[in-house]
PDB file of N, CA and C in Angstrom:
ATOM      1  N   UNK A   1       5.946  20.625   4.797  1.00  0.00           N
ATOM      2  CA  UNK A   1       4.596  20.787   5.326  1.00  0.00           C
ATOM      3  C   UNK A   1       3.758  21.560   4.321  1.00  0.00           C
ATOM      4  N   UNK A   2       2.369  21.321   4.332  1.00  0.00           N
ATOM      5  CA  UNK A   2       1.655  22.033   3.043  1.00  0.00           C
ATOM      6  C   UNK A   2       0.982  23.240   3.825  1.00  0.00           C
ATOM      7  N   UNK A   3       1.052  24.158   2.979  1.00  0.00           N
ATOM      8  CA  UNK A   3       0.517  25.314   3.673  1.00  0.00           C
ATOM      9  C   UNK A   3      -1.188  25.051   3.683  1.00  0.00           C
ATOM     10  N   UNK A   4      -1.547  25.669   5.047  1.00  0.00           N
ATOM     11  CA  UNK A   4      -2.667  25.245   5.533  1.00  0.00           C
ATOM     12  C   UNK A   4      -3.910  25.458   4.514  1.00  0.00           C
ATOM     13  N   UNK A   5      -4.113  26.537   4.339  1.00  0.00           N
ATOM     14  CA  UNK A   5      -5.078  27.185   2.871  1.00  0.00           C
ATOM     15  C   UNK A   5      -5.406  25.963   1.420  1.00  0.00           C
ATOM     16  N   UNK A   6      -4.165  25.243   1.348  1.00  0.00           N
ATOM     17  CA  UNK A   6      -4.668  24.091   0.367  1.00  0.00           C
ATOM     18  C   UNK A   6      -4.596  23.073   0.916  1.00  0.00           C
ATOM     19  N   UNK A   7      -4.515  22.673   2.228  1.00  0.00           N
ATOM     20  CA  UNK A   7      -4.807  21.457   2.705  1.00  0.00           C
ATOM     21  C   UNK A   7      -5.948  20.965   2.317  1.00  0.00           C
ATOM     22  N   UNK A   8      -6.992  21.515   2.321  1.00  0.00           N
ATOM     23  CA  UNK A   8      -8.430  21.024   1.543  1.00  0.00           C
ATOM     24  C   UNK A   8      -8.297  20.455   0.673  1.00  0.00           C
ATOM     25  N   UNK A   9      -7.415  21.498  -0.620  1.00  0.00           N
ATOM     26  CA  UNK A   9      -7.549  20.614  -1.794  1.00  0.00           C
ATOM     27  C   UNK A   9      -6.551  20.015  -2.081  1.00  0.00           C
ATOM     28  N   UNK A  10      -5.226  19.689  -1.783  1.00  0.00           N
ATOM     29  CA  UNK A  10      -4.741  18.396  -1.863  1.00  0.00           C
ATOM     30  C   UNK A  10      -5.090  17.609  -1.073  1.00  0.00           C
ATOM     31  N   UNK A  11      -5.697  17.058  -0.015  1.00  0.00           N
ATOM     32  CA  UNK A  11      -6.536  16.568   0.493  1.00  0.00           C
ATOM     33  C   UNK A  11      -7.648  15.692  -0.861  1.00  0.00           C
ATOM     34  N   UNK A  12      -7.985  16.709  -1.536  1.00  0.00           N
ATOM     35  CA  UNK A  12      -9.303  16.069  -2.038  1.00  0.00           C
ATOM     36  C   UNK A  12      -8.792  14.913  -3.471  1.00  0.00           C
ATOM     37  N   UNK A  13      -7.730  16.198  -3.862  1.00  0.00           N
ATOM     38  CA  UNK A  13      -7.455  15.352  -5.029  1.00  0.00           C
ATOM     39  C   UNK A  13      -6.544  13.633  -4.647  1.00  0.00           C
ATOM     40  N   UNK A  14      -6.109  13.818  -3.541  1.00  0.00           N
ATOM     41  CA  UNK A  14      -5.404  12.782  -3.362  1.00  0.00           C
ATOM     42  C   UNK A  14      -6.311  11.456  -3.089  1.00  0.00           C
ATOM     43  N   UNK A  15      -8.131  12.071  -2.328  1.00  0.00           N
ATOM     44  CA  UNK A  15      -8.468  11.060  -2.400  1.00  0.00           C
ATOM     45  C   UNK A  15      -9.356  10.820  -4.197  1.00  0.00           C
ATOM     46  N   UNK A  16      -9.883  12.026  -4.954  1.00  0.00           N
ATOM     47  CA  UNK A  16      -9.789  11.592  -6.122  1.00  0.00           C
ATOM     48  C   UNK A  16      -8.814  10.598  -6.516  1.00  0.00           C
ATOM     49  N   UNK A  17      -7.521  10.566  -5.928  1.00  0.00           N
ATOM     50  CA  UNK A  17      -6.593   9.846  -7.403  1.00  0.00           C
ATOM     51  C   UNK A  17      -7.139   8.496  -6.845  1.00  0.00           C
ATOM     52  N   UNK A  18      -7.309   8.131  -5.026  1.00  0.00           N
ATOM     53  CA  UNK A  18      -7.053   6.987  -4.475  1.00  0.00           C
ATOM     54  C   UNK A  18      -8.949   6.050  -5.687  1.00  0.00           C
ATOM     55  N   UNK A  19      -9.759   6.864  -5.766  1.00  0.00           N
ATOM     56  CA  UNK A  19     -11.147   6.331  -6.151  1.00  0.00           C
ATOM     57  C   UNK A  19     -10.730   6.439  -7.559  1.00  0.00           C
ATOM     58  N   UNK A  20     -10.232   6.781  -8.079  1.00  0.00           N
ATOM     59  CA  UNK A  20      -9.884   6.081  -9.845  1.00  0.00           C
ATOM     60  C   UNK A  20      -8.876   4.884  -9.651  1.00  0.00           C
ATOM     61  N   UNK A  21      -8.033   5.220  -8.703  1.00  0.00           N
ATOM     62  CA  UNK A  21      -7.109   3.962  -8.697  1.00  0.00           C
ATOM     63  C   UNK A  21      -7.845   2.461  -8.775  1.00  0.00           C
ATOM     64  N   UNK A  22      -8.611   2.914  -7.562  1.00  0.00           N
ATOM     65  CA  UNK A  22      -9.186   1.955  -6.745  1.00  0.00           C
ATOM     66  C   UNK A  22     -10.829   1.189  -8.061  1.00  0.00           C
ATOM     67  N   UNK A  23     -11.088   2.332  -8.228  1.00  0.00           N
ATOM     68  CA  UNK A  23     -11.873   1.833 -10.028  1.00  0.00           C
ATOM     69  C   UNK A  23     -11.467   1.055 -10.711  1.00  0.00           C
ATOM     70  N   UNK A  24     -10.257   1.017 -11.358  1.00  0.00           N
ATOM     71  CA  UNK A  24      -9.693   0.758 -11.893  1.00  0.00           C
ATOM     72  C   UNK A  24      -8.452  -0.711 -11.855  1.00  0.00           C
ATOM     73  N   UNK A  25      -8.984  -0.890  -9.933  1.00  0.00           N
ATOM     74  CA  UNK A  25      -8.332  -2.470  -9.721  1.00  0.00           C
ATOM     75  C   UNK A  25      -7.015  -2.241  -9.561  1.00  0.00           C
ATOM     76  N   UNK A  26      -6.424  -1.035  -9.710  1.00  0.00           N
ATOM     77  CA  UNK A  26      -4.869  -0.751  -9.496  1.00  0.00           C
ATOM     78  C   UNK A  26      -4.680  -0.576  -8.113  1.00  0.00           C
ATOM     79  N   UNK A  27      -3.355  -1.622  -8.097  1.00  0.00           N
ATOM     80  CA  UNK A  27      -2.669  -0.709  -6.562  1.00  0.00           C
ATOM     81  C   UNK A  27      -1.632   0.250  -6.767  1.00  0.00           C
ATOM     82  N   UNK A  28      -1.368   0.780  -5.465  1.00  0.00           N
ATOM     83  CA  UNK A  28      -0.420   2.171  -5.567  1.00  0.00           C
ATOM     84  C   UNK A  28       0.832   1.809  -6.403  1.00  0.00           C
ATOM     85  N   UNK A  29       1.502   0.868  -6.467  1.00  0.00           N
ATOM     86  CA  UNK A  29       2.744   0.236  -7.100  1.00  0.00           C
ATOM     87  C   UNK A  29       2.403   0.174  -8.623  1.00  0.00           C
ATOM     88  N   UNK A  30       1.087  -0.521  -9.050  1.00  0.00           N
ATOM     89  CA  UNK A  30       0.780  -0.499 -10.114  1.00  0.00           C
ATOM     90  C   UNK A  30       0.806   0.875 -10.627  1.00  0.00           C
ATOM     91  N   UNK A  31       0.034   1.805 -10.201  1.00  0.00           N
ATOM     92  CA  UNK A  31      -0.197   3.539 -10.339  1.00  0.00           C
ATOM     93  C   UNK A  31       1.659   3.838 -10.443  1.00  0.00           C
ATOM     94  N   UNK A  32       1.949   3.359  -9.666  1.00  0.00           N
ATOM     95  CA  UNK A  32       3.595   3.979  -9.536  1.00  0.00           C
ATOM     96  C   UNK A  32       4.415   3.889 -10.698  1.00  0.00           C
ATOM     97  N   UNK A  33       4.227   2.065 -10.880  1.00  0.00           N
ATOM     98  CA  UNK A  33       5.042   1.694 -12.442  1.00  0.00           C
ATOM     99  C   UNK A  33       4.744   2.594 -13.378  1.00  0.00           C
ATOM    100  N   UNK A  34       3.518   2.970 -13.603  1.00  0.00           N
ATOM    101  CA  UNK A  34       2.683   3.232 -14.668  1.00  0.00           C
ATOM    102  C   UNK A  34       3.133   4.897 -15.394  1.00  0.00           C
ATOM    103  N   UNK A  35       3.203   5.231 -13.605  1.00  0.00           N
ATOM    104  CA  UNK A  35       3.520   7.185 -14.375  1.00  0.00           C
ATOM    105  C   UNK A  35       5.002   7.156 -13.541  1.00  0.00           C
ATOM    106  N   UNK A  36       5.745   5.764 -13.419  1.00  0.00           N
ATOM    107  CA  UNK A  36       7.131   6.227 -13.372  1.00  0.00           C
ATOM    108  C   UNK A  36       7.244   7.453 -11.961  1.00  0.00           C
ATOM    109  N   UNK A  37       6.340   7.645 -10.979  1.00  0.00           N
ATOM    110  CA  UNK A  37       6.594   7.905  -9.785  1.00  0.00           C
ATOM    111  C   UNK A  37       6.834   7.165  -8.569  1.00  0.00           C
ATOM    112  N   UNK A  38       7.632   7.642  -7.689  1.00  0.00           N
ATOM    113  CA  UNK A  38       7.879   6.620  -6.401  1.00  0.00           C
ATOM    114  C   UNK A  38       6.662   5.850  -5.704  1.00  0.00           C
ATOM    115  N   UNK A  39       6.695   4.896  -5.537  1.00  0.00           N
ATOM    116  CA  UNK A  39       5.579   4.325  -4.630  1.00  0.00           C
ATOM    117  C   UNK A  39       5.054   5.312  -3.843  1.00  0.00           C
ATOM    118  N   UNK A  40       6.209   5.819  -3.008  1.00  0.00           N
ATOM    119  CA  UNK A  40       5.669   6.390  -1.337  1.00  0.00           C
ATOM    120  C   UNK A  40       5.273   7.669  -1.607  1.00  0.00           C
ATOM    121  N   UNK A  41       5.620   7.997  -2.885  1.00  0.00           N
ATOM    122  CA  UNK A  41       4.974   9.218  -3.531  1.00  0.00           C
ATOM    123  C   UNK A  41       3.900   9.228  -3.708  1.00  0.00           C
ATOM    124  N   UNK A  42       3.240   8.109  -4.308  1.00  0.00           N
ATOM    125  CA  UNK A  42       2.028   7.623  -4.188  1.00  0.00           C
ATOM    126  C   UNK A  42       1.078   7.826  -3.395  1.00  0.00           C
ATOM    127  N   UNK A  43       1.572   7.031  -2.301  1.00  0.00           N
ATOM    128  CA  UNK A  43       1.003   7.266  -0.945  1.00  0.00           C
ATOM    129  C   UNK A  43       0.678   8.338  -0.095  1.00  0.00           C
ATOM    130  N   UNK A  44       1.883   9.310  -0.242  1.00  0.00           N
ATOM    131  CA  UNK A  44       1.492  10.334   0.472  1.00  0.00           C
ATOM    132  C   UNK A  44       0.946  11.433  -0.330  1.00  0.00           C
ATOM    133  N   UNK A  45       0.809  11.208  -1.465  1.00  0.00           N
ATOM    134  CA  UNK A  45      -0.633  12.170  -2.356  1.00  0.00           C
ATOM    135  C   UNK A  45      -1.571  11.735  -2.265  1.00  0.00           C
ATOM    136  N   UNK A  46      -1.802  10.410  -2.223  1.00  0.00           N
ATOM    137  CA  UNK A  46      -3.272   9.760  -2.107  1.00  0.00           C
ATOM    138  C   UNK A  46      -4.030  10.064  -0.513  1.00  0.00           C
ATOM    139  N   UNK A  47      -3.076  10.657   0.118  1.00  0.00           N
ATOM    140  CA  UNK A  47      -2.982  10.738   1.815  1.00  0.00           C
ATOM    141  C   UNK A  47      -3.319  11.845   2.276  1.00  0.00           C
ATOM    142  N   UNK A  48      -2.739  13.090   1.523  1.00  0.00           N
ATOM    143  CA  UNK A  48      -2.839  14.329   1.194  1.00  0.00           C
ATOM    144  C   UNK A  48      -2.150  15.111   1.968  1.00  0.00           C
ATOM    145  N   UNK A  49      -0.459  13.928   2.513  1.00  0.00           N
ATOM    146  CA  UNK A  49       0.239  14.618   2.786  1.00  0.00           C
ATOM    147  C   UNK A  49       1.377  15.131   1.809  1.00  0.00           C
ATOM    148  N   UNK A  50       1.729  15.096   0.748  1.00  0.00           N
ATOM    149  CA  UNK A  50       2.155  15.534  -0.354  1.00  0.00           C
ATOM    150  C   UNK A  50       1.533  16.386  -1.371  1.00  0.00           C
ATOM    151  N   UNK A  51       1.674  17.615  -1.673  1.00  0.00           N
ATOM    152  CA  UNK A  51       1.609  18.668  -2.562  1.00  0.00           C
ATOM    153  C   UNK A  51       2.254  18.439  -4.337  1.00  0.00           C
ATOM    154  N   UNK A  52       1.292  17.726  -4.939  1.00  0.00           N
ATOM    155  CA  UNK A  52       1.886  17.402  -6.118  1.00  0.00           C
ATOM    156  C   UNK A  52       2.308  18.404  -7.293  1.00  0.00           C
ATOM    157  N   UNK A  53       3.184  18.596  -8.012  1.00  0.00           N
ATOM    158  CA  UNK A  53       3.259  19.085  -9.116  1.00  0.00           C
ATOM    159  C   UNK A  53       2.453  19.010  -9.986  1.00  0.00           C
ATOM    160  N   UNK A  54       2.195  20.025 -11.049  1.00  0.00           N
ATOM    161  CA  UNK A  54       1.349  19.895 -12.136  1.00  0.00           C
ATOM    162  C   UNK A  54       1.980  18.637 -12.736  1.00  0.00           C
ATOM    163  N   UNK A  55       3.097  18.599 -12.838  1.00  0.00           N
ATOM    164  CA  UNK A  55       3.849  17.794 -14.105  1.00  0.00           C
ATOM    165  C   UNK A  55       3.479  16.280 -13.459  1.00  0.00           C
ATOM    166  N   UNK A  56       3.971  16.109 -11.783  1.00  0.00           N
ATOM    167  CA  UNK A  56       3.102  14.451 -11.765  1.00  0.00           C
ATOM    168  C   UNK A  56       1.937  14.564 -11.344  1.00  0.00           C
ATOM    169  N   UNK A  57       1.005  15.430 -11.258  1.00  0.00           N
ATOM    170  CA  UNK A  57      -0.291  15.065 -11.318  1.00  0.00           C
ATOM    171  C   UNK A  57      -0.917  14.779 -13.481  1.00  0.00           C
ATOM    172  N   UNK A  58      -0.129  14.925 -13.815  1.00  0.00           N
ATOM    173  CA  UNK A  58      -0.279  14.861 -15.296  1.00  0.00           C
ATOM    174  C   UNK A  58       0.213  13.443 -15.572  1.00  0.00           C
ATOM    175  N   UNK A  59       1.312  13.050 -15.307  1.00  0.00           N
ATOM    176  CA  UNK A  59       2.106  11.857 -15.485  1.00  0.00           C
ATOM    177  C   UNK A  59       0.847  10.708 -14.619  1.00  0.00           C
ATOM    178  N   UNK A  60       0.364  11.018 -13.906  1.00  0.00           N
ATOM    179  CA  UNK A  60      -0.576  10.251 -12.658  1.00  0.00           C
ATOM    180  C   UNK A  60      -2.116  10.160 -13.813  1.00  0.00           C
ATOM    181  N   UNK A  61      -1.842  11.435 -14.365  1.00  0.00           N
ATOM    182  CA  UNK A  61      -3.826  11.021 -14.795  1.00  0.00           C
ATOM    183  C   UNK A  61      -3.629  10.075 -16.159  1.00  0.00           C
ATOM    184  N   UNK A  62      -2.447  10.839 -17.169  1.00  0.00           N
ATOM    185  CA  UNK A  62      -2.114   9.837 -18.145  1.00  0.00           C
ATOM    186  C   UNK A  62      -2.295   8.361 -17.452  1.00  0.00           C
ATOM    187  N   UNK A  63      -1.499   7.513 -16.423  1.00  0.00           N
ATOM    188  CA  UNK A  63      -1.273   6.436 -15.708  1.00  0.00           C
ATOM    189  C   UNK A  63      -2.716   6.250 -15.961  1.00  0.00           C
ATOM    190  N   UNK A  64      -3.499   6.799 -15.162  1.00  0.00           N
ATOM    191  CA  UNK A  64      -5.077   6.424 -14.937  1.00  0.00           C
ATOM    192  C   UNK A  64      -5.984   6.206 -16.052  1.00  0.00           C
ATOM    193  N   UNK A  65      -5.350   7.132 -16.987  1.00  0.00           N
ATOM    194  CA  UNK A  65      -6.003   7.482 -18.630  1.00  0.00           C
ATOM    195  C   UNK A  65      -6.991   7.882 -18.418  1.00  0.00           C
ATOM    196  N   UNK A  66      -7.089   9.132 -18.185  1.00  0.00           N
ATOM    197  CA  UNK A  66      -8.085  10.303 -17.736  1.00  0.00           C
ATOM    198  C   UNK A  66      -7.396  11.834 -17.699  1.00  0.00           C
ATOM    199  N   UNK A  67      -8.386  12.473 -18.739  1.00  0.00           N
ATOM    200  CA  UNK A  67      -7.868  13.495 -18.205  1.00  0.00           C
ATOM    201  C   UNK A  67      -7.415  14.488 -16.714  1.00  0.00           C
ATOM    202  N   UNK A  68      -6.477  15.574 -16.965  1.00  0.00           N
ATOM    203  CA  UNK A  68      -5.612  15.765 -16.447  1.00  0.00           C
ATOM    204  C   UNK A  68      -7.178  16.437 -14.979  1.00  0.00           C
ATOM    205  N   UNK A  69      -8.062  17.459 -16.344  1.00  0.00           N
ATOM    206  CA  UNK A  69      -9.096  18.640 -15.233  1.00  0.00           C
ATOM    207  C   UNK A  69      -9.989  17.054 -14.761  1.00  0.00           C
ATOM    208  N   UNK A  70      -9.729  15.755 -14.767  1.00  0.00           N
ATOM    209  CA  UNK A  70     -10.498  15.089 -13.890  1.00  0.00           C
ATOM    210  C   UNK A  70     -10.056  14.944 -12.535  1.00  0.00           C
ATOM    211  N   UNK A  71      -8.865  15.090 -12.370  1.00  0.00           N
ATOM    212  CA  UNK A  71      -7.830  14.411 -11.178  1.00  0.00           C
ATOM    213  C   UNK A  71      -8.632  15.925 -10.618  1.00  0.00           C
ATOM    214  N   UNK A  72      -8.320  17.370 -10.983  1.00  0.00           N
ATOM    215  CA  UNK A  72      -8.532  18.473 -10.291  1.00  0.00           C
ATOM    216  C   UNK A  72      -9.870  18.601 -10.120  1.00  0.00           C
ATOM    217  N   UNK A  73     -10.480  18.228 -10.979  1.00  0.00           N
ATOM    218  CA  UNK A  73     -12.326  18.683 -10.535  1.00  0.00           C
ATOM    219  C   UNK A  73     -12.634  18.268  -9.396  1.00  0.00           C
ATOM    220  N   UNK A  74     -12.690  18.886  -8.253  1.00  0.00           N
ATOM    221  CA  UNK A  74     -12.925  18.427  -6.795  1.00  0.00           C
ATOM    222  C   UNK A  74     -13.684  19.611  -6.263  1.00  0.00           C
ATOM    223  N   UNK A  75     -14.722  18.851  -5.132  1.00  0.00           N
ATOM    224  CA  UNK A  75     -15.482  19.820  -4.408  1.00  0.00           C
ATOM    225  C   UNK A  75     -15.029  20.081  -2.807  1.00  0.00           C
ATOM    226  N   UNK A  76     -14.760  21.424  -2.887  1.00  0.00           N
ATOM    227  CA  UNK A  76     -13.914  21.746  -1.599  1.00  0.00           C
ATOM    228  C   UNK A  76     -14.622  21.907  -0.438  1.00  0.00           C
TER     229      UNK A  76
END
């Protein structure tokens, strides 16, 4: 469970990742192949029920080819 205090912002970034994905014509599987994370991993960051690591939110923006402070620049 994510502690309540950053529910906001994983929340936000997850729907950041879903609007570059979604830019970009990719589906979650595609995003998945790409940075070598699980599908459903996918899903439940884009969902903002998953709390991502620095290391795959990095592996995720490479995927996107965007930097890393784009995935995080979010308004809370």
């Amino acid at each position: 469970m994510i502690n309540v205090k950053n529910k906001k912002l994983v929340t936000a970034i997850g729907k950041r990742i879903r609007a570059l994905r979604e830019e970009q014509e990719l589906s979650q599987e595609d995003l998945a192949n790409e940075a070598d994370v699980p599908l459903s991993q996918i899903g439940r960051i884009e969902r903002g029920e998953n709390n991502p690591t620095i290391s795959t939110l990095y592996v995720i923006a490479k995927a996107l080819k965007v930097d890393l402070k784009v995935l995080v620049d979010v308004k809370l």
